[in-house]
N, C-alpha and C. Protein backbone atom coordinates (compact mmCIF):
# COMPACT_ATOMS: atom_id res chain seq x y z
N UNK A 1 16.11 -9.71 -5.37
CA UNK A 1 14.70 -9.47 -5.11
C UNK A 1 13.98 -9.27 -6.44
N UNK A 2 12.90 -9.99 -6.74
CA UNK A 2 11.73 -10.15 -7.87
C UNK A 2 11.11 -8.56 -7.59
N UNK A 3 10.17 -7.98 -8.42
CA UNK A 3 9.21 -7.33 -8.08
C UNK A 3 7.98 -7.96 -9.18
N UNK A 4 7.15 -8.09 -8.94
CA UNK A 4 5.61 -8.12 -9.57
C UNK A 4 4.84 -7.73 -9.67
N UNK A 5 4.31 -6.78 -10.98
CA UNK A 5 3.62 -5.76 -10.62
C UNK A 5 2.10 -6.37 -11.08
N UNK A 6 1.12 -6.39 -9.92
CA UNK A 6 0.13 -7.16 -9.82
C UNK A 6 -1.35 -6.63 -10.68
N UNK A 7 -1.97 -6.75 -11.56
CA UNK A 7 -2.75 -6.07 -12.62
C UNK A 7 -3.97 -6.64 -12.78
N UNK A 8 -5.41 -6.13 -13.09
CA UNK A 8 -6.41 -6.68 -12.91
C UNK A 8 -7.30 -6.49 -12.07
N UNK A 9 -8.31 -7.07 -11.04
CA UNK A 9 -9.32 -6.31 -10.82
C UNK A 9 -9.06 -6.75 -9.10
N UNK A 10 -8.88 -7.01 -8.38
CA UNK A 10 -8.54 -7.28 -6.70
C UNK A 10 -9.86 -7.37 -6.21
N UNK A 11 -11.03 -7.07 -6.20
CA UNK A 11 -12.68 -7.82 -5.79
C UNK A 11 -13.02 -8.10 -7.19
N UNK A 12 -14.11 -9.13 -6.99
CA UNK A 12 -14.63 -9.91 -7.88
C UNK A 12 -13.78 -10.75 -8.56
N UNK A 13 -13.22 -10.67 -9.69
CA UNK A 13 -12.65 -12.09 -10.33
C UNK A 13 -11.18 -12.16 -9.36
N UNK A 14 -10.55 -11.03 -8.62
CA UNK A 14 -9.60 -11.60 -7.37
C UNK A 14 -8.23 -11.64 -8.75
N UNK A 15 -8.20 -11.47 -9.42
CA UNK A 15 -7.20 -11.58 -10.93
C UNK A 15 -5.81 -11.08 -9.93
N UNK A 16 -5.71 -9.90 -8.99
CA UNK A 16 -4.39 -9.92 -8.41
C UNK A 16 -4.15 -11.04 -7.42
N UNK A 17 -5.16 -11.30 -6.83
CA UNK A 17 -4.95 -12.27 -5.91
C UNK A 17 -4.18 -13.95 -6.64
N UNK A 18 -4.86 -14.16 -7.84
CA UNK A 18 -4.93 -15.07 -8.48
C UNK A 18 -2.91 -15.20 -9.18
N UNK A 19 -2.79 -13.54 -9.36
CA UNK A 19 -1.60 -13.40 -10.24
C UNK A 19 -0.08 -13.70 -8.76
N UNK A 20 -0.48 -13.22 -8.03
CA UNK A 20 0.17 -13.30 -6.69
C UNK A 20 0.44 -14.82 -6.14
N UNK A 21 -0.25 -15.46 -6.22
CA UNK A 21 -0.24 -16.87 -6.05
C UNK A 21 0.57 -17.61 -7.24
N UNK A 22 0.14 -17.04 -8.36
CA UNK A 22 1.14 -17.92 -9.73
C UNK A 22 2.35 -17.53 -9.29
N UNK A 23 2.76 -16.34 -9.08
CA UNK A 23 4.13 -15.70 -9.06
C UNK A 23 4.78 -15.83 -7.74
N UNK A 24 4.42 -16.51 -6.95
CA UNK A 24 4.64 -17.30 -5.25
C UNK A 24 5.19 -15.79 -4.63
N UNK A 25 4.38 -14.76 -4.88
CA UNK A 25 4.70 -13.27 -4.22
C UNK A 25 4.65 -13.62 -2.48
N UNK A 26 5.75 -13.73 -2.17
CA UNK A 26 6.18 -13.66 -0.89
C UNK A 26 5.64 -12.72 0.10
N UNK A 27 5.78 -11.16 -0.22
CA UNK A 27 5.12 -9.82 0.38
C UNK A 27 4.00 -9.28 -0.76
N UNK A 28 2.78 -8.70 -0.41
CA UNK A 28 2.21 -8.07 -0.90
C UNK A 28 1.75 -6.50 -0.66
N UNK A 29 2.23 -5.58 -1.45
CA UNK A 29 1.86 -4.29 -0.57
C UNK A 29 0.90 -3.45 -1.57
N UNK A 30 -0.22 -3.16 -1.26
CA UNK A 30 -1.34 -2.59 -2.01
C UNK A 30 -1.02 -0.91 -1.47
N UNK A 31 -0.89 -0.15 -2.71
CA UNK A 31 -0.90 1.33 -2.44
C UNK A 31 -2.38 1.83 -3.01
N UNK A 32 -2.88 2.84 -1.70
CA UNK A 32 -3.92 3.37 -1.71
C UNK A 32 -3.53 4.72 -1.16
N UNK A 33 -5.05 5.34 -1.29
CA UNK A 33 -5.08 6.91 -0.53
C UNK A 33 -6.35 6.81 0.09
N UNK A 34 -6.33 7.71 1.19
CA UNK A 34 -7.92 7.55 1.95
C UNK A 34 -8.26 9.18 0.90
N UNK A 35 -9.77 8.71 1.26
CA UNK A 35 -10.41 10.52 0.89
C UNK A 35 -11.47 10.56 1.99
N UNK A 36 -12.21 11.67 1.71
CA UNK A 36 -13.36 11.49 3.04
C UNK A 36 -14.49 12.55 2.65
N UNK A 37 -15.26 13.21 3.05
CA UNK A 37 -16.05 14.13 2.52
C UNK A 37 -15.97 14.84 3.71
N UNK A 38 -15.37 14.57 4.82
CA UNK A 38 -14.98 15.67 6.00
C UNK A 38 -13.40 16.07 5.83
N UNK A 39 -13.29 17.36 5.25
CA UNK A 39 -11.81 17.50 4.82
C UNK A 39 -10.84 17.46 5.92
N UNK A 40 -11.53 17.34 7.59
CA UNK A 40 -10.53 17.64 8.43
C UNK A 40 -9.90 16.03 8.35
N UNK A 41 -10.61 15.28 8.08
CA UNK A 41 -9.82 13.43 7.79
C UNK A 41 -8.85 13.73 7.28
N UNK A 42 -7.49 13.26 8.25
CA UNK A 42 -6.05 13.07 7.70
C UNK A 42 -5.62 11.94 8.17
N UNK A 43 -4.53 11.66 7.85
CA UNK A 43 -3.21 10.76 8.90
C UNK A 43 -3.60 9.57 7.73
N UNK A 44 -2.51 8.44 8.49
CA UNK A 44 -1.90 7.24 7.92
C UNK A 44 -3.06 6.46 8.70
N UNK A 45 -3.28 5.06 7.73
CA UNK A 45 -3.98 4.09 8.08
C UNK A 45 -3.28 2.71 7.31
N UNK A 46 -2.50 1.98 8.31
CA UNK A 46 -2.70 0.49 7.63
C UNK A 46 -3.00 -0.73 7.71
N UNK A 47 -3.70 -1.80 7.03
CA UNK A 47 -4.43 -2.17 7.23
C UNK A 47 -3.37 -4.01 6.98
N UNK A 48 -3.29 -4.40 7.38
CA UNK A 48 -3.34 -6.02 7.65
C UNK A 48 -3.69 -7.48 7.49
N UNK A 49 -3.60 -8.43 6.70
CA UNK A 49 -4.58 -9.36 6.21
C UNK A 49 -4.71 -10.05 7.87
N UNK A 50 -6.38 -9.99 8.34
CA UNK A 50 -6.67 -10.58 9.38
C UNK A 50 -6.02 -12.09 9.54
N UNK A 51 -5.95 -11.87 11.71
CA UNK A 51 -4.83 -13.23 11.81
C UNK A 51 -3.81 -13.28 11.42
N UNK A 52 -2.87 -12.73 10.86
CA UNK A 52 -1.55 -12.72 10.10
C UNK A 52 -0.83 -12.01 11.24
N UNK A 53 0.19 -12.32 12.45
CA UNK A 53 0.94 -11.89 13.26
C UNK A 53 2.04 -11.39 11.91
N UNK A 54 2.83 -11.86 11.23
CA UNK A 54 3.74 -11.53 10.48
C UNK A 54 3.41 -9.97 9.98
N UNK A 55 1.82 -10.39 9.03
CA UNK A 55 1.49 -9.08 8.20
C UNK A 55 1.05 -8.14 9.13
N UNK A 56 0.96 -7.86 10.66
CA UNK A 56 0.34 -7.00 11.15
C UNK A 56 1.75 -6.67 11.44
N UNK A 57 3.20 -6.92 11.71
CA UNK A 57 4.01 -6.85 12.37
C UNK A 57 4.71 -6.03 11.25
N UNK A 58 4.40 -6.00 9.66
CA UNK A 58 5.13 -5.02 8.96
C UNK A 58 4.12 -4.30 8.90
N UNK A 59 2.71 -4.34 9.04
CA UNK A 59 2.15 -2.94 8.95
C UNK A 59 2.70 -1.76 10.22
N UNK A 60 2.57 -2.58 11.24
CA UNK A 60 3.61 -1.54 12.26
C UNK A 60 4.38 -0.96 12.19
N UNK A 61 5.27 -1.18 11.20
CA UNK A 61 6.69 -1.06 10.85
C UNK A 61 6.34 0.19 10.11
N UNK A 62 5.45 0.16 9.34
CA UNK A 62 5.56 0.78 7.53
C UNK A 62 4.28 1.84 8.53
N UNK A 63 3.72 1.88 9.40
CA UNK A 63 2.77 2.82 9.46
C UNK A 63 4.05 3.84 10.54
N UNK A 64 5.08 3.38 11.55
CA UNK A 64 5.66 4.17 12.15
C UNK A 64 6.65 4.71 11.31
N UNK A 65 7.21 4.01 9.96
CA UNK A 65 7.91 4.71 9.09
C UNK A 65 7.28 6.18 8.47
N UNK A 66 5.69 5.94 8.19
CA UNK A 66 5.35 7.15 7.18
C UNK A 66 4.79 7.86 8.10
N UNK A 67 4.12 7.51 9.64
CA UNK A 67 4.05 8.52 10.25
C UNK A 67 4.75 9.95 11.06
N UNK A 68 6.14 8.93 10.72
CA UNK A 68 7.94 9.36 11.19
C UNK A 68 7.51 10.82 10.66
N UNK A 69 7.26 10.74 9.49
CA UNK A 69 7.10 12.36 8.07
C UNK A 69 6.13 13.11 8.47
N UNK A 70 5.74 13.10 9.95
CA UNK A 70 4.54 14.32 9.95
C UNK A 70 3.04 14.05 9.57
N UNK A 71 2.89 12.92 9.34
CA UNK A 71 1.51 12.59 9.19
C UNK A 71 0.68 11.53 10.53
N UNK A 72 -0.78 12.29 10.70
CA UNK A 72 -1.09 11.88 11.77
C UNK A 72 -1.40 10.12 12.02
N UNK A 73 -1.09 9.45 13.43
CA UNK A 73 -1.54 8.23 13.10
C UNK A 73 -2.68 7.96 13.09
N UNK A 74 -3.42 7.20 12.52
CA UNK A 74 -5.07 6.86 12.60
C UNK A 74 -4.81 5.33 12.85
N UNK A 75 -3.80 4.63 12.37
CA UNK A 75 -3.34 3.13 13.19
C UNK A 75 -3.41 2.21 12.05
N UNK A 76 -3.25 1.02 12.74
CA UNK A 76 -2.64 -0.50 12.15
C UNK A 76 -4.09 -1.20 12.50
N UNK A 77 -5.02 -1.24 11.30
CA UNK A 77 -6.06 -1.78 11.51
C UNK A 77 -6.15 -3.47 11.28
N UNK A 78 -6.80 -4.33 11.60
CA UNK A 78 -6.96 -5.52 10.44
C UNK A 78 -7.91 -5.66 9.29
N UNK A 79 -8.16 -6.12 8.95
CA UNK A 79 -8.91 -6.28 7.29
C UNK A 79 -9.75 -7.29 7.90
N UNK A 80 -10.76 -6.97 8.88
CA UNK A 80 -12.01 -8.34 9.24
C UNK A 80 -12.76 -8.18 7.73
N UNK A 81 -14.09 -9.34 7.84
CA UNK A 81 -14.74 -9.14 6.77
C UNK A 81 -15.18 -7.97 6.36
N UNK A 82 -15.95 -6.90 7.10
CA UNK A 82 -16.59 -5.76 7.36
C UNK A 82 -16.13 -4.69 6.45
N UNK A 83 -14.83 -4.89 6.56
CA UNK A 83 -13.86 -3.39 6.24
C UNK A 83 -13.80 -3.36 5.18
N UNK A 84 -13.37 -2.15 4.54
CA UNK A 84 -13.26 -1.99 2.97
C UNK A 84 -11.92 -2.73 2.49
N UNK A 85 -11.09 -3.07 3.54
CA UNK A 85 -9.87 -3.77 3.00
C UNK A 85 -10.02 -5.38 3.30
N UNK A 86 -11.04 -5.65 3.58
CA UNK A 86 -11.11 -7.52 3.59
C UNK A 86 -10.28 -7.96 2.36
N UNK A 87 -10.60 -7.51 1.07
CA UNK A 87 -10.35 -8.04 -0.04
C UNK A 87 -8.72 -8.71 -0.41
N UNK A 88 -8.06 -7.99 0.43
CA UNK A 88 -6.41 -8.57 0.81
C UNK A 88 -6.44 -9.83 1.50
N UNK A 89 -7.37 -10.27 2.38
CA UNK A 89 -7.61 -11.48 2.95
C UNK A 89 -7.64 -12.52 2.30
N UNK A 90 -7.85 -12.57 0.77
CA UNK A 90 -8.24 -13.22 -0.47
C UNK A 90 -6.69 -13.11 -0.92
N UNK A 91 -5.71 -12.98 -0.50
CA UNK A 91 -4.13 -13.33 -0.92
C UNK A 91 -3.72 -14.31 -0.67
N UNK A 92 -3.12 -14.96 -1.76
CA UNK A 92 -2.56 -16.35 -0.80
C UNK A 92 -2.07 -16.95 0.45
N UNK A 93 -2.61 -17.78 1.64
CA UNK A 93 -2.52 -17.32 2.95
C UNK A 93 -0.87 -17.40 3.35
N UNK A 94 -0.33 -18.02 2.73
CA UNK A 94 1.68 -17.66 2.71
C UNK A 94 1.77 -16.50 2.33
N UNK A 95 1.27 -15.45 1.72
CA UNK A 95 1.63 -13.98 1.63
C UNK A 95 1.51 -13.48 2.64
N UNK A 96 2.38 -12.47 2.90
CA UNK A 96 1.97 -10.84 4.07
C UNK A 96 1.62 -10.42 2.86
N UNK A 97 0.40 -9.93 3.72
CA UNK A 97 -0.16 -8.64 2.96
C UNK A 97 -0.31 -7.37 3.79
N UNK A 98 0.04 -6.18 3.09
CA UNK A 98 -0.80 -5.05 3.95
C UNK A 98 -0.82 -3.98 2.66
N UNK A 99 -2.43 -3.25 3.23
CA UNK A 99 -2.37 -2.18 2.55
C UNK A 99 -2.29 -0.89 3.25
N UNK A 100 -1.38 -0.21 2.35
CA UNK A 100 -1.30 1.03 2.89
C UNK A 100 -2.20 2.80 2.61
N UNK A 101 -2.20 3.49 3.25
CA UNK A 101 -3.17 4.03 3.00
C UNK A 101 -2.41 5.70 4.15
N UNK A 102 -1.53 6.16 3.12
CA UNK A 102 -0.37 7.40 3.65
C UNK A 102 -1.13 8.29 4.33
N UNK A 103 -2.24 8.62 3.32
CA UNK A 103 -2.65 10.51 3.58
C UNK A 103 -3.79 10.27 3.50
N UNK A 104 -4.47 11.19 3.51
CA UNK A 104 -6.02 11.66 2.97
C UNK A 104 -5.77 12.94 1.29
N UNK A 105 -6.13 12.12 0.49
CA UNK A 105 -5.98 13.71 -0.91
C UNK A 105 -7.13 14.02 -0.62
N UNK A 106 -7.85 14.17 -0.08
CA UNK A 106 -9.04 15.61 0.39
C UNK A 106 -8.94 15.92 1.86
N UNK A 107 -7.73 15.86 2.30
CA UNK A 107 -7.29 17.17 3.30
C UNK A 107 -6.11 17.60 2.71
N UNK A 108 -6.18 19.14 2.72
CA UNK A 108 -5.41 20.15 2.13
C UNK A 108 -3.71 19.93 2.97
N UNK A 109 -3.87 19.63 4.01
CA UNK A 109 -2.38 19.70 4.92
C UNK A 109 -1.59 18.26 4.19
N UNK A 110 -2.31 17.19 4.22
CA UNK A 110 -1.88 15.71 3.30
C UNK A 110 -1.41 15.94 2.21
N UNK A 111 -2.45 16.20 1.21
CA UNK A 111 -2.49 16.29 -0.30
C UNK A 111 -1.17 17.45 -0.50
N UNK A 112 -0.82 18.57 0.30
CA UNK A 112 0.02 19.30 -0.37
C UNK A 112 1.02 18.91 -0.06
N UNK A 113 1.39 17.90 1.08
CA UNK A 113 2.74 17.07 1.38
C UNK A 113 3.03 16.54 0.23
N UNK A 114 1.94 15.80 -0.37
CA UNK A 114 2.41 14.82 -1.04
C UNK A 114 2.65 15.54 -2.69
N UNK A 115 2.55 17.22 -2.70
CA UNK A 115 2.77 17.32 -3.69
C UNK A 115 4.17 18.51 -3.78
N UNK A 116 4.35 18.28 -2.71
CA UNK A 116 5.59 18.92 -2.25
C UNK A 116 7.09 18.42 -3.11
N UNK A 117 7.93 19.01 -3.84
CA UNK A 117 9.10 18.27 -4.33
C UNK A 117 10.11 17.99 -3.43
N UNK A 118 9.77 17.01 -3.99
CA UNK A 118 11.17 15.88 -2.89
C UNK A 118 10.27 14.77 -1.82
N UNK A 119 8.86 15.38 -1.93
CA UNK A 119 8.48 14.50 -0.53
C UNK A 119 8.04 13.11 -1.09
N UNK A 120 7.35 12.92 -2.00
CA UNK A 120 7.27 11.53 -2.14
C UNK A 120 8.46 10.69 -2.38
N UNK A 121 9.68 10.99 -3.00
CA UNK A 121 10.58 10.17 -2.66
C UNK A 121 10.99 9.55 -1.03
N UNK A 122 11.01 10.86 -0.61
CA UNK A 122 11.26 10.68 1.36
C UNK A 122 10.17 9.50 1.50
N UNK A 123 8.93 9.80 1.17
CA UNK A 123 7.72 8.41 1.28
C UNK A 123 8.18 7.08 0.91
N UNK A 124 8.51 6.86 -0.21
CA UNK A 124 9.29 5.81 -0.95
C UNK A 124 10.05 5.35 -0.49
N UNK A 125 11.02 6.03 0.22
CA UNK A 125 12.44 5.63 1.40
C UNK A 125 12.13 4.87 2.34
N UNK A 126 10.82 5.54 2.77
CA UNK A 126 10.71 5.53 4.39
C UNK A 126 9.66 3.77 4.15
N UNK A 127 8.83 3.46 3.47
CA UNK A 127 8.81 2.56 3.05
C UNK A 127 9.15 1.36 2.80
N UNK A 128 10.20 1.68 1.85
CA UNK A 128 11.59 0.69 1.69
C UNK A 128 12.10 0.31 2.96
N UNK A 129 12.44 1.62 3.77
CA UNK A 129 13.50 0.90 4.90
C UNK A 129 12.47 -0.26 5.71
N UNK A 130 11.27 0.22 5.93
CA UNK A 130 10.25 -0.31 6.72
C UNK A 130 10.42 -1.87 6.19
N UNK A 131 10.30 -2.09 5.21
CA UNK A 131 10.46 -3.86 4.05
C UNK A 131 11.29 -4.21 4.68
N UNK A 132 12.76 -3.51 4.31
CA UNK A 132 13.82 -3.77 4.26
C UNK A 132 13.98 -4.48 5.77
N UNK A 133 13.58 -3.46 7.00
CA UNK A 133 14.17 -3.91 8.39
C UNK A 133 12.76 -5.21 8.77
N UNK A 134 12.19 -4.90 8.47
CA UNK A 134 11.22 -6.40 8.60
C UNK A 134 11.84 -7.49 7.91
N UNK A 135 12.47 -7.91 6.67
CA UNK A 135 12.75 -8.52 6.31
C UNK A 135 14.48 -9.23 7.01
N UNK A 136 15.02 -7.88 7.39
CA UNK A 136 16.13 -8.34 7.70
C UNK A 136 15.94 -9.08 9.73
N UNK A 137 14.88 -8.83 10.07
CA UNK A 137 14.29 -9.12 11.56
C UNK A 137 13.66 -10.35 11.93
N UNK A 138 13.25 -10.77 10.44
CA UNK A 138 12.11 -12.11 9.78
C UNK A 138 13.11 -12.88 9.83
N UNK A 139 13.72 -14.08 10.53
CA UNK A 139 14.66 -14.81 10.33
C UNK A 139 13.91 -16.49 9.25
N UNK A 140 12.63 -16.40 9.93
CA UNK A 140 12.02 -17.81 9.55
C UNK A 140 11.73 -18.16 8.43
N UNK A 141 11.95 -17.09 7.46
CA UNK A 141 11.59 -17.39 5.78
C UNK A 141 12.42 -16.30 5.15
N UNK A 142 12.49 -16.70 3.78
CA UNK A 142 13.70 -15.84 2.87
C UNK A 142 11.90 -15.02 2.36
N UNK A 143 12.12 -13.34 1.97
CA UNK A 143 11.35 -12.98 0.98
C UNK A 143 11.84 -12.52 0.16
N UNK A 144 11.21 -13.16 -1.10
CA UNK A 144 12.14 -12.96 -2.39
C UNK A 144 11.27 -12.28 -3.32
N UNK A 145 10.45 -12.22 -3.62
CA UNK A 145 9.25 -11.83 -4.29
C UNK A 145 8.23 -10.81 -3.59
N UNK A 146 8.21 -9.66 -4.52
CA UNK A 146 7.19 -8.59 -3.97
C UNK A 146 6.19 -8.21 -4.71
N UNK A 147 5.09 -8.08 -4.51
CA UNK A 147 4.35 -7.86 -5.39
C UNK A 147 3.28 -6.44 -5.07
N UNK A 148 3.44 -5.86 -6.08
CA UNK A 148 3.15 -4.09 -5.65
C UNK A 148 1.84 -3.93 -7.05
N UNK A 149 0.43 -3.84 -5.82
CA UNK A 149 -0.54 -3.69 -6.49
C UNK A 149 -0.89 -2.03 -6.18
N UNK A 150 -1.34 -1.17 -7.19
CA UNK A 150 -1.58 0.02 -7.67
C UNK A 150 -3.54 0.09 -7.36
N UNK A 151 -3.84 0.19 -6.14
CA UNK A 151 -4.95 0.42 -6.23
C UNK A 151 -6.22 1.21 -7.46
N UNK A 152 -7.05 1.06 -7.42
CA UNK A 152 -7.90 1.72 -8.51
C UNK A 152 -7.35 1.36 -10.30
N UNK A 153 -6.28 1.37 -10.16
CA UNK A 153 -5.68 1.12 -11.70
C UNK A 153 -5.46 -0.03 -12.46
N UNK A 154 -5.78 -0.01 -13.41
CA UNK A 154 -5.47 -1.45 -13.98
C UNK A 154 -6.14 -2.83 -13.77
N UNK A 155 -7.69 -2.45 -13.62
CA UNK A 155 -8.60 -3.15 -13.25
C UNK A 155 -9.58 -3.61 -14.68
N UNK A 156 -9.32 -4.88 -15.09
CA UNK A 156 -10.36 -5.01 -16.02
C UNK A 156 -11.98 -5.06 -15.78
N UNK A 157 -12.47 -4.83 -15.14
CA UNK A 157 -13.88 -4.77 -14.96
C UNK A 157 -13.87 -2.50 -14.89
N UNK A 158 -12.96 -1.91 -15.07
CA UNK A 158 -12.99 -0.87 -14.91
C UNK A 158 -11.65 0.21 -14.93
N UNK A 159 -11.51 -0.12 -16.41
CA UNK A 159 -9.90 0.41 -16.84
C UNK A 159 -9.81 1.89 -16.41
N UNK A 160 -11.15 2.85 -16.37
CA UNK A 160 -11.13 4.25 -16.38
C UNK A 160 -11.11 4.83 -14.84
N UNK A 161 -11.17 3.20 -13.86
CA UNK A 161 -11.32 3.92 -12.38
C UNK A 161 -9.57 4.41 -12.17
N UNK A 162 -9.58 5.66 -11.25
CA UNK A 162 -8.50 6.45 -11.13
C UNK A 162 -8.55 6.62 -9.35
N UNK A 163 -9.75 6.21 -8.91
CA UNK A 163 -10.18 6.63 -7.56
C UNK A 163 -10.49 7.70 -6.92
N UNK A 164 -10.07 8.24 -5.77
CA UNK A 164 -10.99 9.76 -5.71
C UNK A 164 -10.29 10.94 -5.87
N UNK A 165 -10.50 11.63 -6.25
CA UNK A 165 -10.07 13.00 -6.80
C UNK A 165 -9.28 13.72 -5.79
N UNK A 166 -8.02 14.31 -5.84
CA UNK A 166 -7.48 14.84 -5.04
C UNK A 166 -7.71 16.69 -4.87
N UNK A 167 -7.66 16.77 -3.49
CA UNK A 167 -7.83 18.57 -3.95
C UNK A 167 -7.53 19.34 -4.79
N UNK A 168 -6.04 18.87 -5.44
CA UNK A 168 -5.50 19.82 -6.31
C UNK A 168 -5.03 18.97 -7.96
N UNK A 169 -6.93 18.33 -7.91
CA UNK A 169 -6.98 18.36 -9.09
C UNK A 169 -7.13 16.41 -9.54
N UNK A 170 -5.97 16.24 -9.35
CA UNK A 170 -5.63 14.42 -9.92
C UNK A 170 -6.39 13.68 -8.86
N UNK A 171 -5.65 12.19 -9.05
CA UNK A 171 -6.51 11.48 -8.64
C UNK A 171 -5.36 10.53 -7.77
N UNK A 172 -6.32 9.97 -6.78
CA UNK A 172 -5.42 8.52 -5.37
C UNK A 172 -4.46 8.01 -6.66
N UNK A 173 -5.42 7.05 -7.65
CA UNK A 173 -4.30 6.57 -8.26
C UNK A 173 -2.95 7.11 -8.96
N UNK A 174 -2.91 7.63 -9.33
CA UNK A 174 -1.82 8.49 -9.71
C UNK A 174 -0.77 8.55 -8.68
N UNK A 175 -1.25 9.01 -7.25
CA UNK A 175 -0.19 9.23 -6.74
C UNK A 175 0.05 8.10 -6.06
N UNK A 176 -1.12 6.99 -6.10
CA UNK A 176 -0.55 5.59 -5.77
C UNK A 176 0.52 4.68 -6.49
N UNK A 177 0.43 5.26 -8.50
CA UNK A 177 1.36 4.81 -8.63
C UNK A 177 2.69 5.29 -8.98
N UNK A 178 2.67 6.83 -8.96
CA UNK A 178 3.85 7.43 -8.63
C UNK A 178 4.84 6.29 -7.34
N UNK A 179 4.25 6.42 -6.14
CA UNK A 179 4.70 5.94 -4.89
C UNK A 179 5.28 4.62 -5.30
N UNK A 180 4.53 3.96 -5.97
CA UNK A 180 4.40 2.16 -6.12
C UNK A 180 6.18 2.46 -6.98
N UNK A 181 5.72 3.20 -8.25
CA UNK A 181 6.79 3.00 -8.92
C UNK A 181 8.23 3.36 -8.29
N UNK A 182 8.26 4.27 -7.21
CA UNK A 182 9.69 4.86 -6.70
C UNK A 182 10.13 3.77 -5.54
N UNK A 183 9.17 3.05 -4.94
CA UNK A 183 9.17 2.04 -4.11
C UNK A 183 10.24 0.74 -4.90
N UNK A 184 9.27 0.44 -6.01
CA UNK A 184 10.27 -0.22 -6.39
C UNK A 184 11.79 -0.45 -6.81
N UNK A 185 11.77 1.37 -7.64
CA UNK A 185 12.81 1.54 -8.27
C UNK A 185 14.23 1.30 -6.79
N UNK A 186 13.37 1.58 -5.87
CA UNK A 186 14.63 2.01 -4.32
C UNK A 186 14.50 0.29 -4.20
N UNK A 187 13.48 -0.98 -3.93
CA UNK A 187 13.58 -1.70 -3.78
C UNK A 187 15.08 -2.71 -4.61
N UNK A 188 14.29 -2.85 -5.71
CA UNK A 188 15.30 -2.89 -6.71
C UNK A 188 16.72 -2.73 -6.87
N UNK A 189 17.10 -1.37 -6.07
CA UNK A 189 18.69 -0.95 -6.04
C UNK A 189 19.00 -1.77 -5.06
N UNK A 190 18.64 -2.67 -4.25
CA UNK A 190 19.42 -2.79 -2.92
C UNK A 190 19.56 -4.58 -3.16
C-alpha cells in the first residue's frame, strides 16, 4: 500500500484534487473537525463524494467505526453542491472519497476525548480497521493508493490557516494531523 500525502489548497486551484489524480490515489480520506458556536454540537459526521455507492459505503463503515468510541452519531451525509464538503466531489471520479469529521473541538465532552492519552490512537485503529474491512469486502478493484489530505493545512493560498480553535487551546488542524499521521503510520504496518 502507497500513501500520498495530498498538499495545497482543495477549493479554488483544487491543487489536492489535481495531485490525487497524478498519483492515481485509489481512496481519498480528508481529516477534519466540526466546531460550532453552540457548544452543545457534538458527534461524528461523514460526508461522501455525491452518487458514489462505493464512497458512501466506506463512509458507513468509518462513521460506525468512530462512533463504536462513544461519540454521538450525527450520520453519513453526501457532499451535494450546497454543503461545505462539495469540494471532494472535485476528486477524480475513480476515487472514493470521504471526509471525515470525528468530534466537535468546541464541545468540551469531544475535545477532551480527543485529548485524552491513548485515545487518539484507539481513533487511528478504529479507522484503519474501517479501510481495511472495506477494502478486504471490495472485491471489484485492487486499492493500492491512499491519499490522506490534512484539512486547513498546507494550503498555498493560506499557509497560516490552522482552522478553528479548540477549547483547550489548539487548533482542528493539529489534531487533524496528529490523526492523519497515526492513520498512516497503522496503515503502512499492515
Amino acid at each position: 500500500m502507497k500513501i500520498v500525502w495530498l498538499k495545497g489548497d482543495y477549493t479554488g486551484k483544487r491543487e489536492r484534487q489535481k495531485q490525487a489524480a497524478a498519483e492515481k490515489c485509489d481512496i481519498v480520506i480528508e481529516f477534519h473537525f466540526n466546531s460550532s458556536n453552540n457548544p452543545a454540537a457534538s458527534g461524528t459526521e461523514v460526508w461522501h463524494r455525491q452518487y458514489s455507492f462505493p464512497s458512501r459505503h466506506l463512509a458507513v463503515i468509518l462513521h460506525d467505526r468512530i462512533t463504536a468510541l462513544g461519540f454521538k452519531p450525527r450520520g453519513v451525509k453526501s457532499a451535494i453542491p450546497d454543503s461545505r464538503a462539495s469540494f471532494i466531489n472535485a476528486y477524480p471520479v475513480d476515487c472514493l472519497v470521504v471526509l471525515l469529521e470525528p468530534a466537535f473541538i468546541s464541545n468540551s465532552t469531544d475535545a477532551q476525548k480527543l485529548h485524552q492519552d491513548g485515545f487518539l490512537p484507539k481513533l487511528a485503529e478504529a479507522i484503519v480497521s474501517g479501510i481495511k474491512d472495506f477494502i478486504k469486502t471490495t472485491s471489484y478493484r485492487k486499492f493500492e493508493i491512499i491519499g490522506l489530505s490534512v484539512g486547513h493545512k498546507y494550503k498555498t493560498s493560506n499557509p497560516a490557516d490552522r482552522g478553528a480553535r479548540c477549547i483547550f487551546g489548539d487548533f482542528e488542524a493539529d489534531h487533524a494531523e496528529s490523526l492523519a499521521k497515526l492513520v498512516a503510520d497503522l496503515l503502512l504496518q499492515s
